[in-house]
PDB file of N, CA and C in Angstrom:
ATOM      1  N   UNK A   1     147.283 199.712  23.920  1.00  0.00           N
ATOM      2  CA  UNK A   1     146.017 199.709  24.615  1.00  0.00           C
ATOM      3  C   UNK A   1     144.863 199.988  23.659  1.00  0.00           C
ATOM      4  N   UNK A   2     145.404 200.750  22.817  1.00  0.00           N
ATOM      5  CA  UNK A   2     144.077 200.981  21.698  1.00  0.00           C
ATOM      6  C   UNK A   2     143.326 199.825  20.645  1.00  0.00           C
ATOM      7  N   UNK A   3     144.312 199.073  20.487  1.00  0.00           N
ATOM      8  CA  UNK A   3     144.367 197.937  19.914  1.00  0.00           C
ATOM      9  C   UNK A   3     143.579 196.909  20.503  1.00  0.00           C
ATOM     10  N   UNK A   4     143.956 196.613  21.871  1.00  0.00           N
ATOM     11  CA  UNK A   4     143.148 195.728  22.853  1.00  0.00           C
ATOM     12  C   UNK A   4     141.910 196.270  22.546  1.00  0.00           C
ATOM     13  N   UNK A   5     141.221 197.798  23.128  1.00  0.00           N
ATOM     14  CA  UNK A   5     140.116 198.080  23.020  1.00  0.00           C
ATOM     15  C   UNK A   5     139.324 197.778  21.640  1.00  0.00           C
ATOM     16  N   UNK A   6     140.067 198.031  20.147  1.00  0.00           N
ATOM     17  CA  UNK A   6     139.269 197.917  18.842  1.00  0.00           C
ATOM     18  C   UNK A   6     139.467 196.336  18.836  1.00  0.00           C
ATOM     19  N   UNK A   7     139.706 195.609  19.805  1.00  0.00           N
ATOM     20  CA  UNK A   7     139.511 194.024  19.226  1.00  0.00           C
ATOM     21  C   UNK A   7     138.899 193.981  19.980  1.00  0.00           C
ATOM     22  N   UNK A   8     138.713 194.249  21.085  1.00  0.00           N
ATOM     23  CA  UNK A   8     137.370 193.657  21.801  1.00  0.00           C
ATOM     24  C   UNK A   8     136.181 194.794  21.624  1.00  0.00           C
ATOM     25  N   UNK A   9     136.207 195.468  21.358  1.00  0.00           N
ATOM     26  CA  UNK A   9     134.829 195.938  20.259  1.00  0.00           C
ATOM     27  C   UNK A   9     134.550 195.434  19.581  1.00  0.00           C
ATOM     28  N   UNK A  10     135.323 195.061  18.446  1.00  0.00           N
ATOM     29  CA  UNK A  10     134.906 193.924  17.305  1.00  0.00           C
ATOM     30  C   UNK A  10     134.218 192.815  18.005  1.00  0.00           C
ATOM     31  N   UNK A  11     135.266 192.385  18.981  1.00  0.00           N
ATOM     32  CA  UNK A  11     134.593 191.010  19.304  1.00  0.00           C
ATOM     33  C   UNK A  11     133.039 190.994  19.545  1.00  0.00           C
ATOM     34  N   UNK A  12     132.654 192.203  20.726  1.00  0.00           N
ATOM     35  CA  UNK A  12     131.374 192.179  21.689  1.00  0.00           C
ATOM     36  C   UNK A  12     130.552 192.410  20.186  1.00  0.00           C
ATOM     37  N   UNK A  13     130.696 193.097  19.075  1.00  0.00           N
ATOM     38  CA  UNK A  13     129.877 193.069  18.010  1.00  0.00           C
ATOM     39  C   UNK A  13     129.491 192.219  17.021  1.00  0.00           C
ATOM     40  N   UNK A  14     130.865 190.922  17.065  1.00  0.00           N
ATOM     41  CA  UNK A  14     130.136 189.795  16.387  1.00  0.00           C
ATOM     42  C   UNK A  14     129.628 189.169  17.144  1.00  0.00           C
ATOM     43  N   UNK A  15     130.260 188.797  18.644  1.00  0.00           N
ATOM     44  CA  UNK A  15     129.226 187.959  19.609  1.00  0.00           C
ATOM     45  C   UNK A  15     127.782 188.447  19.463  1.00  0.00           C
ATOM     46  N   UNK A  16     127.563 189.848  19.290  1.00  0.00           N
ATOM     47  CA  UNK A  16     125.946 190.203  19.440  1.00  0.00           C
ATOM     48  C   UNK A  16     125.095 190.011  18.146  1.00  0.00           C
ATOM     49  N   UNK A  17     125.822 189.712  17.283  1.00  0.00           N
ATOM     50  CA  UNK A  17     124.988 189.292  15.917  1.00  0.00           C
ATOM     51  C   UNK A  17     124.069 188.378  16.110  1.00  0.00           C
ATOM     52  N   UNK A  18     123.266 188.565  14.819  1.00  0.00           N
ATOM     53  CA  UNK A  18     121.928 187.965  15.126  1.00  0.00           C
ATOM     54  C   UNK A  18     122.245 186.365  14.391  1.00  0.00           C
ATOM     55  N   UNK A  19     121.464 185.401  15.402  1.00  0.00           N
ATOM     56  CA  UNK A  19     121.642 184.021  14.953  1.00  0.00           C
ATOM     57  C   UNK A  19     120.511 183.340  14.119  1.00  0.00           C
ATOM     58  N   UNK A  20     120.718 182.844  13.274  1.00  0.00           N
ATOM     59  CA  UNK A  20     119.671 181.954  12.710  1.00  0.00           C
ATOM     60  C   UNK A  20     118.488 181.261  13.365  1.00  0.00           C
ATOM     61  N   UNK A  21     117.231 182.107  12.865  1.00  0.00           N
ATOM     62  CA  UNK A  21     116.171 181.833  13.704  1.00  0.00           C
ATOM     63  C   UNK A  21     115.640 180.139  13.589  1.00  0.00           C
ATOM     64  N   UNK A  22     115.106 179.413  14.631  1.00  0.00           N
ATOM     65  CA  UNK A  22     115.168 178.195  14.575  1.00  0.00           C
ATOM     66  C   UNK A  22     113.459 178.043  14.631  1.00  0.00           C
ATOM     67  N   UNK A  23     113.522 176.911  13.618  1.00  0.00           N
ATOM     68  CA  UNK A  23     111.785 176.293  13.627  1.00  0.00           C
ATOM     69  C   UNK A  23     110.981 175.808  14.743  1.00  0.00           C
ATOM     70  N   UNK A  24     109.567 176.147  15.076  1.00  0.00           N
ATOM     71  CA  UNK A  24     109.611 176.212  16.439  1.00  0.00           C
ATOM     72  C   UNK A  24     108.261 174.542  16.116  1.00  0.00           C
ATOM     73  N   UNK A  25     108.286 174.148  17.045  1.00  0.00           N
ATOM     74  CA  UNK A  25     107.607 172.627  17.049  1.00  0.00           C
ATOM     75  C   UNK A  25     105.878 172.930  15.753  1.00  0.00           C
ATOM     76  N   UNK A  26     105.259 174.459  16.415  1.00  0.00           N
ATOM     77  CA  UNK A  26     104.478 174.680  15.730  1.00  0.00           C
ATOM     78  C   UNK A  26     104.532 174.804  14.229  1.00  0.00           C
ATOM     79  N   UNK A  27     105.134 175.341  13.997  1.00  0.00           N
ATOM     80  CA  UNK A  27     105.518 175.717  12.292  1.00  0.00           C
ATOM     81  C   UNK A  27     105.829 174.696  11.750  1.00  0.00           C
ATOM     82  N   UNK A  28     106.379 173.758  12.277  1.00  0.00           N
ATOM     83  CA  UNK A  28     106.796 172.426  11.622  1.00  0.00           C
ATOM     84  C   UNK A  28     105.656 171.598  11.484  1.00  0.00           C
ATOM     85  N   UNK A  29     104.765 171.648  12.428  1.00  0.00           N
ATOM     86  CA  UNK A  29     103.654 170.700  12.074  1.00  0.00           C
ATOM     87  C   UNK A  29     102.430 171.534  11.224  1.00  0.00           C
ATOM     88  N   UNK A  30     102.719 172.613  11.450  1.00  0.00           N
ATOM     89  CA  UNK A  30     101.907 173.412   9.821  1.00  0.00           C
ATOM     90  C   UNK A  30     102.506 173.575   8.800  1.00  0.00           C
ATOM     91  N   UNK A  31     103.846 173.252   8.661  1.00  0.00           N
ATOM     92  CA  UNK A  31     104.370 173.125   7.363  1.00  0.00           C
ATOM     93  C   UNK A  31     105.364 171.567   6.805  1.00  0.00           C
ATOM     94  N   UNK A  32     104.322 170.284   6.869  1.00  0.00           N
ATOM     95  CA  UNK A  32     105.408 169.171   6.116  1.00  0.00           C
ATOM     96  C   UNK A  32     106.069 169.295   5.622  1.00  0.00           C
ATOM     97  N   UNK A  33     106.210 169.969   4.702  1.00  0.00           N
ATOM     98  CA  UNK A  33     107.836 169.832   3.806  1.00  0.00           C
ATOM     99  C   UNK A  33     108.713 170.375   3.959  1.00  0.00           C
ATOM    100  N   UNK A  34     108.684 171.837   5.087  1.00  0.00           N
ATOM    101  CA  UNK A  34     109.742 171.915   5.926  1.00  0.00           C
ATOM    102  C   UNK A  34     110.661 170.943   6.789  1.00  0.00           C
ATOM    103  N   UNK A  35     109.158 170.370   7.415  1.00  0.00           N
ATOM    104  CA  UNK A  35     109.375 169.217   8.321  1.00  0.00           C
ATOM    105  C   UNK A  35     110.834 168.026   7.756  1.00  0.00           C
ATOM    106  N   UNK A  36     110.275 167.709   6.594  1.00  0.00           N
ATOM    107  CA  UNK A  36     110.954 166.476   5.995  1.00  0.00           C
ATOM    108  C   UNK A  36     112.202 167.270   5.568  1.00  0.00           C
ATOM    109  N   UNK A  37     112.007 168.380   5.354  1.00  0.00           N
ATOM    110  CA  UNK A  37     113.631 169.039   5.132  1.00  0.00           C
ATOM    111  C   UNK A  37     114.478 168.923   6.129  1.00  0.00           C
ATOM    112  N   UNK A  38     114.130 169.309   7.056  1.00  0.00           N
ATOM    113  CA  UNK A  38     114.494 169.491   8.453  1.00  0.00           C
ATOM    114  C   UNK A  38     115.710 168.110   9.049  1.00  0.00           C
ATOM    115  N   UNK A  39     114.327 167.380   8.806  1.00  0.00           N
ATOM    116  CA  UNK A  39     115.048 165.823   8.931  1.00  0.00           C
ATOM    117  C   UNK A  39     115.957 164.974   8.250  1.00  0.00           C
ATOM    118  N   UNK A  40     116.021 165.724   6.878  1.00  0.00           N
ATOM    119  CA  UNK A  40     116.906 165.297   6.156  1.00  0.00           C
ATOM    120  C   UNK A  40     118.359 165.930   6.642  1.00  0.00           C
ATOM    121  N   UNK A  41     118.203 166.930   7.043  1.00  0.00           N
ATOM    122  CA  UNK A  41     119.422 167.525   7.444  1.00  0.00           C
ATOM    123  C   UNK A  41     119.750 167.338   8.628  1.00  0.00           C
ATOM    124  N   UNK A  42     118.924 167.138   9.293  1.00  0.00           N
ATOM    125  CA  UNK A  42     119.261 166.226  10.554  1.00  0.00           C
ATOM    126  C   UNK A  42     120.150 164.558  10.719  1.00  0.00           C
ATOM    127  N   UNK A  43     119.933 164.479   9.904  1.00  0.00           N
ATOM    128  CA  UNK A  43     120.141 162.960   9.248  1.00  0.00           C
ATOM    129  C   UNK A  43     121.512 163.058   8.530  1.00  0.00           C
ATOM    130  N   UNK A  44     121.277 163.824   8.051  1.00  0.00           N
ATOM    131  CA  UNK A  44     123.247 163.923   6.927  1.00  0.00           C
ATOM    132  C   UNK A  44     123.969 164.559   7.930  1.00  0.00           C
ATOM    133  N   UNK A  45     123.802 165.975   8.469  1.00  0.00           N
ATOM    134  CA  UNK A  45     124.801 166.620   9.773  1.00  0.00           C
ATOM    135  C   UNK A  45     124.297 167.167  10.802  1.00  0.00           C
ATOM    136  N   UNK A  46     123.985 166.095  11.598  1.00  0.00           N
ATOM    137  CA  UNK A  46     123.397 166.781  12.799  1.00  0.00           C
ATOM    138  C   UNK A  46     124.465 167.646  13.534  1.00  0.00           C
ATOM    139  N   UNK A  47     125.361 167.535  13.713  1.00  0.00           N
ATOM    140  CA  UNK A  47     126.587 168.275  14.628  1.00  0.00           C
ATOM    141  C   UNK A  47     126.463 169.790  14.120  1.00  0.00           C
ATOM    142  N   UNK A  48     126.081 170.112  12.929  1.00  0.00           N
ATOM    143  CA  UNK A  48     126.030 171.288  11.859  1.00  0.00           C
ATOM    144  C   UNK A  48     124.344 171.687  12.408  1.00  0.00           C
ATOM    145  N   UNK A  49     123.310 170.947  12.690  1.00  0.00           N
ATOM    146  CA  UNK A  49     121.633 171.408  12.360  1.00  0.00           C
ATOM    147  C   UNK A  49     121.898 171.546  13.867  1.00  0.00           C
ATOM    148  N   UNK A  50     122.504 171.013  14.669  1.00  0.00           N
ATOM    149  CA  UNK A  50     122.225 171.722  15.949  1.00  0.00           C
ATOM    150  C   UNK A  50     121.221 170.465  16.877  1.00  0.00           C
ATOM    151  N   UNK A  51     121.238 170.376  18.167  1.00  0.00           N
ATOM    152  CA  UNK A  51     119.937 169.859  19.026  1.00  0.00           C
ATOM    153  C   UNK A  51     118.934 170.154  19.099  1.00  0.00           C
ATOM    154  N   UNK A  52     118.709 171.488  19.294  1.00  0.00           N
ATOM    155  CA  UNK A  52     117.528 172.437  19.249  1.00  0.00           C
ATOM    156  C   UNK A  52     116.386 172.082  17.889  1.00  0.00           C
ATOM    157  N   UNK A  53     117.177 172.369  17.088  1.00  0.00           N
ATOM    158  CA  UNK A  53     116.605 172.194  15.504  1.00  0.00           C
ATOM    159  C   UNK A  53     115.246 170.982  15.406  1.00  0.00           C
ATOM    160  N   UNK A  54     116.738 169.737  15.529  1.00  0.00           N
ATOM    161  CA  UNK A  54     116.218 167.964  15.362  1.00  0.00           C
ATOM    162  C   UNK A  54     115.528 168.115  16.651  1.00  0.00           C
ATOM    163  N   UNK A  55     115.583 168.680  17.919  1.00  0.00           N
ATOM    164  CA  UNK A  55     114.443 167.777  18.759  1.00  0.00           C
ATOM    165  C   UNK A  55     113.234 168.673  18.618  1.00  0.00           C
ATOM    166  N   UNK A  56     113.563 169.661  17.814  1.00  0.00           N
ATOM    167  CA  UNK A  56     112.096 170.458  17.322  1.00  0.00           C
ATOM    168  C   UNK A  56     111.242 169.769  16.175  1.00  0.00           C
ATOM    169  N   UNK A  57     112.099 169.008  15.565  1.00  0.00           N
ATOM    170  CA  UNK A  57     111.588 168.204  14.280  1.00  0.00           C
ATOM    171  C   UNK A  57     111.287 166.841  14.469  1.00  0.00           C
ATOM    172  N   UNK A  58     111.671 165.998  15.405  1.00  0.00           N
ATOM    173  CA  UNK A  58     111.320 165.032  16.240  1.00  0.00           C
ATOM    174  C   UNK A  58     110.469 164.954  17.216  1.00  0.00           C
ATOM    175  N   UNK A  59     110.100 166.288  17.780  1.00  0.00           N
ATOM    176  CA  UNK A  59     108.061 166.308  18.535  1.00  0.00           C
ATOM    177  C   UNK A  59     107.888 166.649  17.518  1.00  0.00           C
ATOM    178  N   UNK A  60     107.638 167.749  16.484  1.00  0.00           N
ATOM    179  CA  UNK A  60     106.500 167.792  15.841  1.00  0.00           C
ATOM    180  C   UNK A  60     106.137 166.499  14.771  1.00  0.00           C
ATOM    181  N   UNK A  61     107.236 165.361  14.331  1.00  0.00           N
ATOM    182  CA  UNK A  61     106.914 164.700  13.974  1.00  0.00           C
ATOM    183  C   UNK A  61     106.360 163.441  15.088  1.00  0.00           C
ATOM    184  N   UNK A  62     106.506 163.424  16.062  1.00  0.00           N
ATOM    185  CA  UNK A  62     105.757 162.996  17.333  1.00  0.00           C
ATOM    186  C   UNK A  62     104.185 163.450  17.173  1.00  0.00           C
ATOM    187  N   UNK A  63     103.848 164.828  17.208  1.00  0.00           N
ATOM    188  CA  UNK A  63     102.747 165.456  17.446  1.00  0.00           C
ATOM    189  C   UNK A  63     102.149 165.173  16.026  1.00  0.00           C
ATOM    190  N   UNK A  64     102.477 165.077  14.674  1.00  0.00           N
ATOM    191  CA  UNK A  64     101.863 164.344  13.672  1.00  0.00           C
ATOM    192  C   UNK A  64     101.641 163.098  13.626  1.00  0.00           C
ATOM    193  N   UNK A  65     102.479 162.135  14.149  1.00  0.00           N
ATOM    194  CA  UNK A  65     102.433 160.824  13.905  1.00  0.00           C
ATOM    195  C   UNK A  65     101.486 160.401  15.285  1.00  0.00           C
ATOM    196  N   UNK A  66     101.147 160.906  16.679  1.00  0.00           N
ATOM    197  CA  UNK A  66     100.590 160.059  17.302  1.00  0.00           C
ATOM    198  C   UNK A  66      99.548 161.439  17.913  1.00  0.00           C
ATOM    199  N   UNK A  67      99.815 162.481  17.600  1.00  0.00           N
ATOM    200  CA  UNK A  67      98.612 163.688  18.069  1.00  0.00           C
ATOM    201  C   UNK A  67      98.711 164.345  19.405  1.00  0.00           C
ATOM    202  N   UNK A  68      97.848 164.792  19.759  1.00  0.00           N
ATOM    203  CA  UNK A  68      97.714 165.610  20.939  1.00  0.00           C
ATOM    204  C   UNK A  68      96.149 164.914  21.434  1.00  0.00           C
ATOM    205  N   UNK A  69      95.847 163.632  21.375  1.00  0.00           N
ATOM    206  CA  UNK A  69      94.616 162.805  21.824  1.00  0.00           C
ATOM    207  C   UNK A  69      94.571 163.133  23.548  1.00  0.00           C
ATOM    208  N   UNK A  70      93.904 162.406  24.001  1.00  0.00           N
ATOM    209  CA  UNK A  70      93.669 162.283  25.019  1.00  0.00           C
ATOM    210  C   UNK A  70      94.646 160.710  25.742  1.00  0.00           C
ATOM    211  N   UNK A  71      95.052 161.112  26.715  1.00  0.00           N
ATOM    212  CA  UNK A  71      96.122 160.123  27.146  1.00  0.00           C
ATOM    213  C   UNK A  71      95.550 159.169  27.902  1.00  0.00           C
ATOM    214  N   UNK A  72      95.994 157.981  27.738  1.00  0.00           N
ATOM    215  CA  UNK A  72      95.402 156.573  28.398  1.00  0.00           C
ATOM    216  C   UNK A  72      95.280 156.847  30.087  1.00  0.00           C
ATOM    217  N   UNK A  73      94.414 155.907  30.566  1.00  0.00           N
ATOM    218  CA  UNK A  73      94.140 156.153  31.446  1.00  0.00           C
ATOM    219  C   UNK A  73      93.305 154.633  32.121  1.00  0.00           C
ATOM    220  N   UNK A  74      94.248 153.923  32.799  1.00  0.00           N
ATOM    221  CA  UNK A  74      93.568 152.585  33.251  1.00  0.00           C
ATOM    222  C   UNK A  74      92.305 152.458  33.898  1.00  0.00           C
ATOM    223  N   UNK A  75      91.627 151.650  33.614  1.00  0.00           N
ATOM    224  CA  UNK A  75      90.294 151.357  34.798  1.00  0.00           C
ATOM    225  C   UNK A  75      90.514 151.297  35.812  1.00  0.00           C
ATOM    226  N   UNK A  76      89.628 152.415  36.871  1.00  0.00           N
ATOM    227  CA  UNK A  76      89.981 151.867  38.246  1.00  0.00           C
ATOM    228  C   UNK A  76      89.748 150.594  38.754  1.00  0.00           C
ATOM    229  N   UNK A  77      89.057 149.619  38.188  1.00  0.00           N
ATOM    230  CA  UNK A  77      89.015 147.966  38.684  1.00  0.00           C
ATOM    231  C   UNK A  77      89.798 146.960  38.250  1.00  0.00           C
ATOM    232  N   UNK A  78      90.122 146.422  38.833  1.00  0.00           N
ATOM    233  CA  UNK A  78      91.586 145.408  38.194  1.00  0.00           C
ATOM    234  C   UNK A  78      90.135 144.310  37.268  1.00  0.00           C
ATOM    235  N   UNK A  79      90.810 143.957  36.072  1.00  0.00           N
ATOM    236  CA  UNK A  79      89.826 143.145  35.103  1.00  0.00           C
ATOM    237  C   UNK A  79      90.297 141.726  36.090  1.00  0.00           C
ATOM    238  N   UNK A  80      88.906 140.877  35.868  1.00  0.00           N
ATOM    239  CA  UNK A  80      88.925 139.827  36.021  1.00  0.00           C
ATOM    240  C   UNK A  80      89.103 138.823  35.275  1.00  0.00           C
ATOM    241  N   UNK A  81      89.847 137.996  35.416  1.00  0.00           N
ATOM    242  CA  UNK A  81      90.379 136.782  34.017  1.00  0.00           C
ATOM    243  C   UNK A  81      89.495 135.655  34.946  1.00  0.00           C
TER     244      UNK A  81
END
């Protein structure tokens, strides 16, 4: 019984370890060459960089490449041809 208990102590103490903090959409678009790091490693092992990571590095390269503009918005009158 003692045994059971010091392995699952161990366990609940590596489960609670701290995880590798992840780049957040902001930081990436204030720092490019993170950015392009990012993606490179996204690109060779994504299964390893995680989802979180690449779709953090995929808006902010969204939010560089097309901005935070103002979004289209049709005329209310249908054009006449």
């Amino acid at each position: 019984m003692k045994k059971f208990g010091f392995r699952l102590m161990t366990l609940l103490l590596v489960a609670c370890g701290n995880t590798a903090p992840t780049d957040t959409v902001e930081s990436l678009v204030a720092h490019p060459d993170r950015l392009r790091e990012i993606e490179q490693q996204c690109a060779d092992d994504y299964a390893k960089m995680g989802a979180a990571e690449c779709n953090a590095a995929s808006e902010a390269r969204h939010r560089l490449f097309i901005g935070n503009g103002p979004q289209y918005t049709p005329p209310k009158e249908a054009p006449k041809f």
